[in-house]
C-alpha atoms as a PDB file:
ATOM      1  CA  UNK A   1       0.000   0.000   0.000  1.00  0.00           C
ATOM      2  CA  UNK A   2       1.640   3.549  -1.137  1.00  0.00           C
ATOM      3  CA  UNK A   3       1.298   5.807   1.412  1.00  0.00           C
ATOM      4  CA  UNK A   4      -0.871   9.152   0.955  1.00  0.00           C
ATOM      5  CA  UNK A   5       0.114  12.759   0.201  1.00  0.00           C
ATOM      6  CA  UNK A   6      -2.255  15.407   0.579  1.00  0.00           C
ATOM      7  CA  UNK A   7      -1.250  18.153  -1.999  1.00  0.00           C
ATOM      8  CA  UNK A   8      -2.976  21.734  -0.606  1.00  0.00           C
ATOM      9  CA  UNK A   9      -2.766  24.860  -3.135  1.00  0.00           C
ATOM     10  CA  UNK A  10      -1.816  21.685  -5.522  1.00  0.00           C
ATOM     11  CA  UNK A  11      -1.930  24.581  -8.506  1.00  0.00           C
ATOM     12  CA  UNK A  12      -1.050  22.455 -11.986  1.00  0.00           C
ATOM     13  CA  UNK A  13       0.637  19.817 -10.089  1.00  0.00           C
ATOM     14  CA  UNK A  14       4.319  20.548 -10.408  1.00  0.00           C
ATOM     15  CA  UNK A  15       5.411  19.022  -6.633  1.00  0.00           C
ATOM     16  CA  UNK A  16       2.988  16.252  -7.115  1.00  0.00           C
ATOM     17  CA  UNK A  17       4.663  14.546  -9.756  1.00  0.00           C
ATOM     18  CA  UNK A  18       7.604  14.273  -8.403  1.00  0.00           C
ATOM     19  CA  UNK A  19       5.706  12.795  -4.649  1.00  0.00           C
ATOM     20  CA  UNK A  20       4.115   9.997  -7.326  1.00  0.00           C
ATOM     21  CA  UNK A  21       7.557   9.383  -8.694  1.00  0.00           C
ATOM     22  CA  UNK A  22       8.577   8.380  -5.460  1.00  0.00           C
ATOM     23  CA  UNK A  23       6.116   6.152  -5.128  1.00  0.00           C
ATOM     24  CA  UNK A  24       3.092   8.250  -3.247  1.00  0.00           C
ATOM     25  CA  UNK A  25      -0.649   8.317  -4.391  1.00  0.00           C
ATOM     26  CA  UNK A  26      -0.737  12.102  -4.480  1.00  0.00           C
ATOM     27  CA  UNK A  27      -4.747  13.399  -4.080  1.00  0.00           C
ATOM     28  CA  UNK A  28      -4.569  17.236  -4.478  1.00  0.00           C
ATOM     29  CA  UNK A  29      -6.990  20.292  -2.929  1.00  0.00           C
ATOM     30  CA  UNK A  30      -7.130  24.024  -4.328  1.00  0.00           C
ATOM     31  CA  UNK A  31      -9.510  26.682  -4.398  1.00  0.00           C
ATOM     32  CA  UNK A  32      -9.516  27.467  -7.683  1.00  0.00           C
ATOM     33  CA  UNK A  33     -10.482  24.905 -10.558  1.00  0.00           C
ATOM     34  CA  UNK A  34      -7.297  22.934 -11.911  1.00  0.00           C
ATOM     35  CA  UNK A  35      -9.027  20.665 -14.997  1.00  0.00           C
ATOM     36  CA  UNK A  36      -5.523  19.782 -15.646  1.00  0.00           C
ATOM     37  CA  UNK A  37      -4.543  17.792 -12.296  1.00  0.00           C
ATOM     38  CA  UNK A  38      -3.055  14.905 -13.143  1.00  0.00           C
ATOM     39  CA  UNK A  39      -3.980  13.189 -10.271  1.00  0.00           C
ATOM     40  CA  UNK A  40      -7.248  13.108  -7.900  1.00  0.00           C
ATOM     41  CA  UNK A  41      -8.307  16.745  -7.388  1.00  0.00           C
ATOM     42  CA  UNK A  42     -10.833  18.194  -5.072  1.00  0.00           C
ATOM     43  CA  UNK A  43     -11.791  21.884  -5.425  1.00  0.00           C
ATOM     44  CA  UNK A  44     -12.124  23.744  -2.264  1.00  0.00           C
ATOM     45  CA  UNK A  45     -11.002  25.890   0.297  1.00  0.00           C
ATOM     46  CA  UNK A  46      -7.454  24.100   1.887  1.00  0.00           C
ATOM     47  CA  UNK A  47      -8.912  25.382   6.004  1.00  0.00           C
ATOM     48  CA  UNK A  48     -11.861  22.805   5.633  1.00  0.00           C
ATOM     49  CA  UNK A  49      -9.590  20.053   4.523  1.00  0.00           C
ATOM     50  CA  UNK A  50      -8.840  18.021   7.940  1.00  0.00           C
ATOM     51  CA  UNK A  51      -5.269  15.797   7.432  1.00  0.00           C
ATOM     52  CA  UNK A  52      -5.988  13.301   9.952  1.00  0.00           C
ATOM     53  CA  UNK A  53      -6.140  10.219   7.439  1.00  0.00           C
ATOM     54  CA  UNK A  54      -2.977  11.196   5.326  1.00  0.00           C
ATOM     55  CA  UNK A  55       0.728  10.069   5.737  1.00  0.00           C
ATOM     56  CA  UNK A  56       2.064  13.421   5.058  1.00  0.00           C
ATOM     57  CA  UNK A  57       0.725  17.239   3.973  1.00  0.00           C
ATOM     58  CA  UNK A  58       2.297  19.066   1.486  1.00  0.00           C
ATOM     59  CA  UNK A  59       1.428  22.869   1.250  1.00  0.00           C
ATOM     60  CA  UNK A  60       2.797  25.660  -0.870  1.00  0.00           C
ATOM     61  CA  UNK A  61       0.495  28.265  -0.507  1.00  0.00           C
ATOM     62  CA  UNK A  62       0.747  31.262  -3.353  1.00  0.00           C
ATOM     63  CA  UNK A  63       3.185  34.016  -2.407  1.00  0.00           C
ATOM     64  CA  UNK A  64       0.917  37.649  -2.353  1.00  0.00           C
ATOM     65  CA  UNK A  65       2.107  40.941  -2.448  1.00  0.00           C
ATOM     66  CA  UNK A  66       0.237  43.227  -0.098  1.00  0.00           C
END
């Protein structure tokens, strides 16, 4: 059994792939629609997403000027 990644502010992917190269099964979360995901996506806000159930949380949250 792989063990599983949650991907939050996932974008296009980019850190994902390389998490399923090593052999995780990657399931990503943004708030903003990303039809080109290449793994399981879930649209929605990353603060109602609970990590309990996951081996490990990866989050790279956009950079924003103020």
């Amino acid at each position: 059994m792989r063990p599983k990644l949650l991907d939050l502010f996932c974008g296009a992917g980019g850190a994902a792939v390389g998490y399923a190269r090593a052999g995780w099964e990657v399931v990503g979360v943004d708030i903003n629609p990303q039809p080109n995901y290449p793994f399981e996506f879930h649209q929605a806000d990353a603060i109602d997403v609970f990590p309990y159930w996951w081996d490990a949380v990866h989050a790279s949250p956009p950079c924003q000027r103020y």
